[in-house]
Protein backbone atom coordinates (compact mmCIF):
# COMPACT_ATOMS: atom_id res chain seq x y z
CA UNK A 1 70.49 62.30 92.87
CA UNK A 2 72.60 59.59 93.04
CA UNK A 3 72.78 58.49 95.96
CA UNK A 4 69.28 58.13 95.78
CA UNK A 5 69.62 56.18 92.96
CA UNK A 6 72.07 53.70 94.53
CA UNK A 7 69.30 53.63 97.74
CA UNK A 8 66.76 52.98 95.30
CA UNK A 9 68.37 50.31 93.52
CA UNK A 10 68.68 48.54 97.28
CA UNK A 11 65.82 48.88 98.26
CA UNK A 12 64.52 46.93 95.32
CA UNK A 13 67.62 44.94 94.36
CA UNK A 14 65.91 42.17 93.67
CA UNK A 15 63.38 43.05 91.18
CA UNK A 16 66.88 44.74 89.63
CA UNK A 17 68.07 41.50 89.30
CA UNK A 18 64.85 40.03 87.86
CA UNK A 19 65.10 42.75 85.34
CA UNK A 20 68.69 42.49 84.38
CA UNK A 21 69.29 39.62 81.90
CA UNK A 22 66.89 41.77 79.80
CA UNK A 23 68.61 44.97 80.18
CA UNK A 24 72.24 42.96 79.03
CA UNK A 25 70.46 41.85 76.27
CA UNK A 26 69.69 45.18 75.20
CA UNK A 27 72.49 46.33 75.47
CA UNK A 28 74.42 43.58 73.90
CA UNK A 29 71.99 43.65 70.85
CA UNK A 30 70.36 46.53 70.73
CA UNK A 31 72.97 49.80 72.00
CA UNK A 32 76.34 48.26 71.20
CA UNK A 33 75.47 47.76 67.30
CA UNK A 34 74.82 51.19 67.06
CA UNK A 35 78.73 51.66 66.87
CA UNK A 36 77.90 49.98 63.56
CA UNK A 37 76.79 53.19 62.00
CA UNK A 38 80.02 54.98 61.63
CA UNK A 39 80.16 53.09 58.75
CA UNK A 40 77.81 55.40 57.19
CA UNK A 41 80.27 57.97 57.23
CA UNK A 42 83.45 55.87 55.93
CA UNK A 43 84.33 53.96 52.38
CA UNK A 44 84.34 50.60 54.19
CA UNK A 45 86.39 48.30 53.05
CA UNK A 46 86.01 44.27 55.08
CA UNK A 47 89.76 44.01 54.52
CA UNK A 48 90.75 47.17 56.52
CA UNK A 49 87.59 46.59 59.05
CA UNK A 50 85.76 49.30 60.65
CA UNK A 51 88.12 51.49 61.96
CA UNK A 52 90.76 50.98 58.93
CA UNK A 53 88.50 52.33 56.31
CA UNK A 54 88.94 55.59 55.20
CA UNK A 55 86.65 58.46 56.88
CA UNK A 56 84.41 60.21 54.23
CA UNK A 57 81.80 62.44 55.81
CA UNK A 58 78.46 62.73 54.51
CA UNK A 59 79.71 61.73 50.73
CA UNK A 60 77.38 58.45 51.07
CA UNK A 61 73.97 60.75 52.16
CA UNK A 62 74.80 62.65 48.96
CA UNK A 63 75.35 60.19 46.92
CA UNK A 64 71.28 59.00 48.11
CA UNK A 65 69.91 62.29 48.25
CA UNK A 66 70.84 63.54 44.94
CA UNK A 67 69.42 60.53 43.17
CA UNK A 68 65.73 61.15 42.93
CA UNK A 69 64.72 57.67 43.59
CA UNK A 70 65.26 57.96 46.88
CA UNK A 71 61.62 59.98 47.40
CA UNK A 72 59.98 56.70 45.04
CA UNK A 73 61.35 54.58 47.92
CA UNK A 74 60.12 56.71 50.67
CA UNK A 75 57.15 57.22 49.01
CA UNK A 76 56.30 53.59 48.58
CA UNK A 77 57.24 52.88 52.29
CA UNK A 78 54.66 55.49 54.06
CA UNK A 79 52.66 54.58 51.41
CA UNK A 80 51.89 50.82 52.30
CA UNK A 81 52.60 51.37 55.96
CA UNK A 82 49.81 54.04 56.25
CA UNK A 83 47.55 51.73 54.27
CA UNK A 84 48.51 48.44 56.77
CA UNK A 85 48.26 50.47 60.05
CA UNK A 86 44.98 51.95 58.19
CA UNK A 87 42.90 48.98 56.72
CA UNK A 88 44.48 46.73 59.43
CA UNK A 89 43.60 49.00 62.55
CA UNK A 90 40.00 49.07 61.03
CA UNK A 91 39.87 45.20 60.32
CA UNK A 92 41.16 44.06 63.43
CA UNK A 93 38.66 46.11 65.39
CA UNK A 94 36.09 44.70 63.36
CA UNK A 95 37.04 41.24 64.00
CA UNK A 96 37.44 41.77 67.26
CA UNK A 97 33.71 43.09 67.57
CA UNK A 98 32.19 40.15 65.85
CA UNK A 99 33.94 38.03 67.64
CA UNK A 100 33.07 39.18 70.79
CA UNK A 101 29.67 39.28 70.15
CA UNK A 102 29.91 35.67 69.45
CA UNK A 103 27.87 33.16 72.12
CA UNK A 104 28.28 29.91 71.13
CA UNK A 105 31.42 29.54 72.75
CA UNK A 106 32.56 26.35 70.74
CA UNK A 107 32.13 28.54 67.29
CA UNK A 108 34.10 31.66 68.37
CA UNK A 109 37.13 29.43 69.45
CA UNK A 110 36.76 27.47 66.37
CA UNK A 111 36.55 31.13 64.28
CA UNK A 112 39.54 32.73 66.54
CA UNK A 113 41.53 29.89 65.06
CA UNK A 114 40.81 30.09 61.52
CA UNK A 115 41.18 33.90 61.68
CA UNK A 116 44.69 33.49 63.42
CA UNK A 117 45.90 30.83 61.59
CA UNK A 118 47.28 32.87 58.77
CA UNK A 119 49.41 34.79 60.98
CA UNK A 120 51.70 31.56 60.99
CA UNK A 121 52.30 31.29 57.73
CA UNK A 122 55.64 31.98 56.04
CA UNK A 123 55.89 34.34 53.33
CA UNK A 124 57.51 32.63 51.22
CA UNK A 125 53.89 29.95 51.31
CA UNK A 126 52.11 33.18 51.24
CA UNK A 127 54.07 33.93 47.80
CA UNK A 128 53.13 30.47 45.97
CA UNK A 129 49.46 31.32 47.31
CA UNK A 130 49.64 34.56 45.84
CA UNK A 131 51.14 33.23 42.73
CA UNK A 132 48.45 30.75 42.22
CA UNK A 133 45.67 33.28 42.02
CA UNK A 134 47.75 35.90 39.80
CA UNK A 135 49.50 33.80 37.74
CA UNK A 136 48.88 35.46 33.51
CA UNK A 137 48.88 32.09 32.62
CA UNK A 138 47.40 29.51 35.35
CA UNK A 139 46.51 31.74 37.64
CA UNK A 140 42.53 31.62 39.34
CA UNK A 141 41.65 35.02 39.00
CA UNK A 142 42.87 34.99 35.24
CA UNK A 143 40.69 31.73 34.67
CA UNK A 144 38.21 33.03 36.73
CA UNK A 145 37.91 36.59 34.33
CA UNK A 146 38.21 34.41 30.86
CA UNK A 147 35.51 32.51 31.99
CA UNK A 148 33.63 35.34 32.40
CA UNK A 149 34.67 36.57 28.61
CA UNK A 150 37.03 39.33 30.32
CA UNK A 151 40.80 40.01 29.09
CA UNK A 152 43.23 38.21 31.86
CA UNK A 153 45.40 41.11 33.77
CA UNK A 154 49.36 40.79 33.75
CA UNK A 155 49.71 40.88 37.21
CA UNK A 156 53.24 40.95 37.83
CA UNK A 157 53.79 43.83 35.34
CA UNK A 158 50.91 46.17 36.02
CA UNK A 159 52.48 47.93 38.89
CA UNK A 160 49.11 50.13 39.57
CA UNK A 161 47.32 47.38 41.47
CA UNK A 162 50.56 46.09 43.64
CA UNK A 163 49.45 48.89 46.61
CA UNK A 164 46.13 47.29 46.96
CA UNK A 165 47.22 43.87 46.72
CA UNK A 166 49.79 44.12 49.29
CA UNK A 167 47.63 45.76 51.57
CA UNK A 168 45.22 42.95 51.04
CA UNK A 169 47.56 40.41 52.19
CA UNK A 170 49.05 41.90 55.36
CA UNK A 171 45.36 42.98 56.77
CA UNK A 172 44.70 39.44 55.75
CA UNK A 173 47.97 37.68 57.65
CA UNK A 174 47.85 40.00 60.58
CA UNK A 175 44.15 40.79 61.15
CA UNK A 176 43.85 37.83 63.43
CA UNK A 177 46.73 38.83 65.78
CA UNK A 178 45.15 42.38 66.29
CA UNK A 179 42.13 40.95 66.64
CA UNK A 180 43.07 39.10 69.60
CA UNK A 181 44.78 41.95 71.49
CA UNK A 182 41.72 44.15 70.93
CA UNK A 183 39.86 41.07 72.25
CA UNK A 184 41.77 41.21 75.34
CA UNK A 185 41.40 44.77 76.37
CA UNK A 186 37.24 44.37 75.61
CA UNK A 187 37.78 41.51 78.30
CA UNK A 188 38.50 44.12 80.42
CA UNK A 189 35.83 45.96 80.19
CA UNK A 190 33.43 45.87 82.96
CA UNK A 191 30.35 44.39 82.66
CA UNK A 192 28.26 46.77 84.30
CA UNK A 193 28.92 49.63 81.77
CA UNK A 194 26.51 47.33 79.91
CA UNK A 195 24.02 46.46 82.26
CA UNK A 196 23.82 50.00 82.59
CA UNK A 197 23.15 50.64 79.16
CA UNK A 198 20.76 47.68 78.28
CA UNK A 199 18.34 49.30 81.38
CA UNK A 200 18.65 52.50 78.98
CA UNK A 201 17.20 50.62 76.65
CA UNK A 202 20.55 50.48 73.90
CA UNK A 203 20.93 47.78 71.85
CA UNK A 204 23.57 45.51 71.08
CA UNK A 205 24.83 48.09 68.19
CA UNK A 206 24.37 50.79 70.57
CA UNK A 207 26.45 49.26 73.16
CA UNK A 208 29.46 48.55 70.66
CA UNK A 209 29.42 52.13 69.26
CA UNK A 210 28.51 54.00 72.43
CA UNK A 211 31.02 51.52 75.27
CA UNK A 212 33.16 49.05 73.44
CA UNK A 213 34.61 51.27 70.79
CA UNK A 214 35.33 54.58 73.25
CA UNK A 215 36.69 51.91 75.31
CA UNK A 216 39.19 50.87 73.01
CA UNK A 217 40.78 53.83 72.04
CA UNK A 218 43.51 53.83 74.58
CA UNK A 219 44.58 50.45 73.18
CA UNK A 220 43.91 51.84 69.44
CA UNK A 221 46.10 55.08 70.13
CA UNK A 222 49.21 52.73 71.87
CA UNK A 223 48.99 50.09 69.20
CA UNK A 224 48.85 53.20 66.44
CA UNK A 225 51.69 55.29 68.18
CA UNK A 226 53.96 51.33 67.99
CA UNK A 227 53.45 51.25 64.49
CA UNK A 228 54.10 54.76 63.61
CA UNK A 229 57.38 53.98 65.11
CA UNK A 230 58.05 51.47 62.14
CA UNK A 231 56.28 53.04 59.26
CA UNK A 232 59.57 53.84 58.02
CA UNK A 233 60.68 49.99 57.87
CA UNK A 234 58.74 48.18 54.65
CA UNK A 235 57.39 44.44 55.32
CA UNK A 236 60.84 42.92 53.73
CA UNK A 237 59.68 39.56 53.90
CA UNK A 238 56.65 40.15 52.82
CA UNK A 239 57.78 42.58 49.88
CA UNK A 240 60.78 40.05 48.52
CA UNK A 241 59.13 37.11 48.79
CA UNK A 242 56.20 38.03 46.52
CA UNK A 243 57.80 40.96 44.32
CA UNK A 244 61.76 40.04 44.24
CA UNK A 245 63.84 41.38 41.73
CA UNK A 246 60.93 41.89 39.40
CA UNK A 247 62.10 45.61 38.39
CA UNK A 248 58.97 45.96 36.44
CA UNK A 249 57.06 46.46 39.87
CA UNK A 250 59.52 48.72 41.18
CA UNK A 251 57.81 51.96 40.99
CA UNK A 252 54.87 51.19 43.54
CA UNK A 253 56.59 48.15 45.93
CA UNK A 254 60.16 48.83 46.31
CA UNK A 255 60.66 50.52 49.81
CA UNK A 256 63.61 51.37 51.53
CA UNK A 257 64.71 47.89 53.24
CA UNK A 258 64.17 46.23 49.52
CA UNK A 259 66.67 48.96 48.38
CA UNK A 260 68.88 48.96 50.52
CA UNK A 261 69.28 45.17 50.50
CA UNK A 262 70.32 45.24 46.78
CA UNK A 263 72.77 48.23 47.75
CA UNK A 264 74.73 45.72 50.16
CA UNK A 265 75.71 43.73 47.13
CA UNK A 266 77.89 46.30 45.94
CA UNK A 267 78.28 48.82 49.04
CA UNK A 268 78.16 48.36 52.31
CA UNK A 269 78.56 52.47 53.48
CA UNK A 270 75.71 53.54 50.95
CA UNK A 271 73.04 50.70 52.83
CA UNK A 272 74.27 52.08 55.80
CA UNK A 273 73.93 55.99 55.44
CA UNK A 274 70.23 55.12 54.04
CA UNK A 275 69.12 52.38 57.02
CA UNK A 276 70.66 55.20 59.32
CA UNK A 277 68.84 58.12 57.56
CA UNK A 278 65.86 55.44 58.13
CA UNK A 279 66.10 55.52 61.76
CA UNK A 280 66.59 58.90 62.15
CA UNK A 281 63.56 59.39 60.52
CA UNK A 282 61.59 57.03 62.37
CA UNK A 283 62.30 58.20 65.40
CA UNK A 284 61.48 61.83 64.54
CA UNK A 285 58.08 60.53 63.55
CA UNK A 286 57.16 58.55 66.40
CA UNK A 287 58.09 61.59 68.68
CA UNK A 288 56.10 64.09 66.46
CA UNK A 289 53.44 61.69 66.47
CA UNK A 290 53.79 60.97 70.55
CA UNK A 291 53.96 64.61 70.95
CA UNK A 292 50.15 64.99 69.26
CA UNK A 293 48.60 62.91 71.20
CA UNK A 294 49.79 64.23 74.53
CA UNK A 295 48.73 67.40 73.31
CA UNK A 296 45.26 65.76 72.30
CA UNK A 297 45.00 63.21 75.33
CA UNK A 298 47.45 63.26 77.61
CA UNK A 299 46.98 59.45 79.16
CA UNK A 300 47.10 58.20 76.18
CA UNK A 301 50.78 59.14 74.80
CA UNK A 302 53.17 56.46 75.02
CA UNK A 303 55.41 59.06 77.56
């Protein structure tokens, strides 16, 4: 085995070498940080360094588990991942339709823009945008409702409606940047599937629900399977930029990465046990999740 390994790697050196600043990099960032979670399972201390600190076991998983908040956090993380991956999945394909069904070709390049251009925003001008229209005092929707002889909602301490806003806002950042990949794989799609079906006499409706979306679904399943491998990561930026330390939102918006980020204030072991739990976890999900589909659709899974 290896020897052929080592024949292999001749054979092909050079695309080796094409391939290898990419493969230090990962390993440089991505495998030797992982030494970084032994610190999970000490009392870390900066003065003693990593392997000074004292070695406590499992102490800081306790210490998580047997607080109950810890399922509010989880919750609140699948929670507004599912509905992103959901609503945006859905949006994005829809976009993505209408836009290919677009002729005038100086319109749809003019529409891809405007559609993508919120993907370049920064959260933090996403927050003052967000803060303008829910504002109790100035805000536009408020004004907008006491106009219409309505009672002005406290936004920022009515935790109910947070899930729905959020979601709102990510579909609406990111819906242009799924729009375009679904955009490219229709561009693959051969054009005689719908000569084909236009002699059947199908419509342009027909030929979106009967080619284009069947079509898609190995690009749907990938992109799907990607972020199932993140659902247990919250939007961070997103999350502190518009919530922050407002507590009174807490108990529908504060995921894991927002708690664990005000656990590094005051100990460093704790954020690591739960960011390490974290991955753990999403790894078990994107394998349960990879396993399903090959079980459903073999070409499909991601391996």
């Amino acid at each position: 085995m290896l020897t052929r390994s080592i024949q292999e790697i001749r054979r092909n050196i050079h695309l080796y070498l094409l391939a290898l600043p990419a493969l230090i990099y990962l390993i440089v960032f991505a495998y030797v940080p992982m030494f970084g979670h032994l610190i999970a399972f000490k009392n870390f201390r900066p003065t003693e360094g990593l392997w000074g600190s004292e070695w406590v076991g499992f102490k800081h998983f306790y210490f998580f588990f047997l607080n109950d908040y810890w399922i509010t956090v989880t919750w609140n993380t699948l929670y507004l991942n599912f509905l992103n991956i959901f609503f945006g999945t859905i949006f994005a394909i829809i976009t993505a339709v209408f836009l290919n069904e677009i002729r005038f070709v100086l319109f749809k390049k003019i529409s891809q823009s405007f559609i993508f251009l919120p993907f370049f925003l920064s959260w933090v001008v996403v927050a003052y945008m967000v803060f303008a229209l829910l504002s109790t005092r100035d805000g536009l929707i408020n004004n907008v409702l006491t106009q219409l002889g309505t009672d002005g909602v406290s936004w920022y301490a009515s935790p109910q409606y947070w899930p729905a806003i959020i979601t709102t806002i990510q579909v609406w950042k990111g819906v242009g940047a799924g729009a375009i990949i679904y955009l490219a794989a229709m561009s693959g799609i051969s054009g005689e599937y719908y000569e084909s079906a236009r002699i059947d006499g199908a419509n342009r409706l027909k030929q979106i629900w009967f080619i284009t979306l069947p079509l898609l679904r190995p690009t749907v399943i990938m992109l799907t399977l990607l972020a199932v491998g993140g659902i247990f990561y919250g939007d961070f930026g997103l999350i502190y930029s518009i919530v922050g330390e407002n507590a009174l939102l807490f108990p529908t918006t504060d995921v894991i990465d927002t708690y664990v980020y005000r656990g590094l204030r005051s100990n460093f072991s704790s954020s690591a046990a739960i960011v390490l739990w974290q991955s753990c976890m999403g790894l078990i999900c994107i394998c349960t999740v990879n396993w399903m589909t090959r079980k459903l659709d073999k070409d499909s899974s991601l391996w």
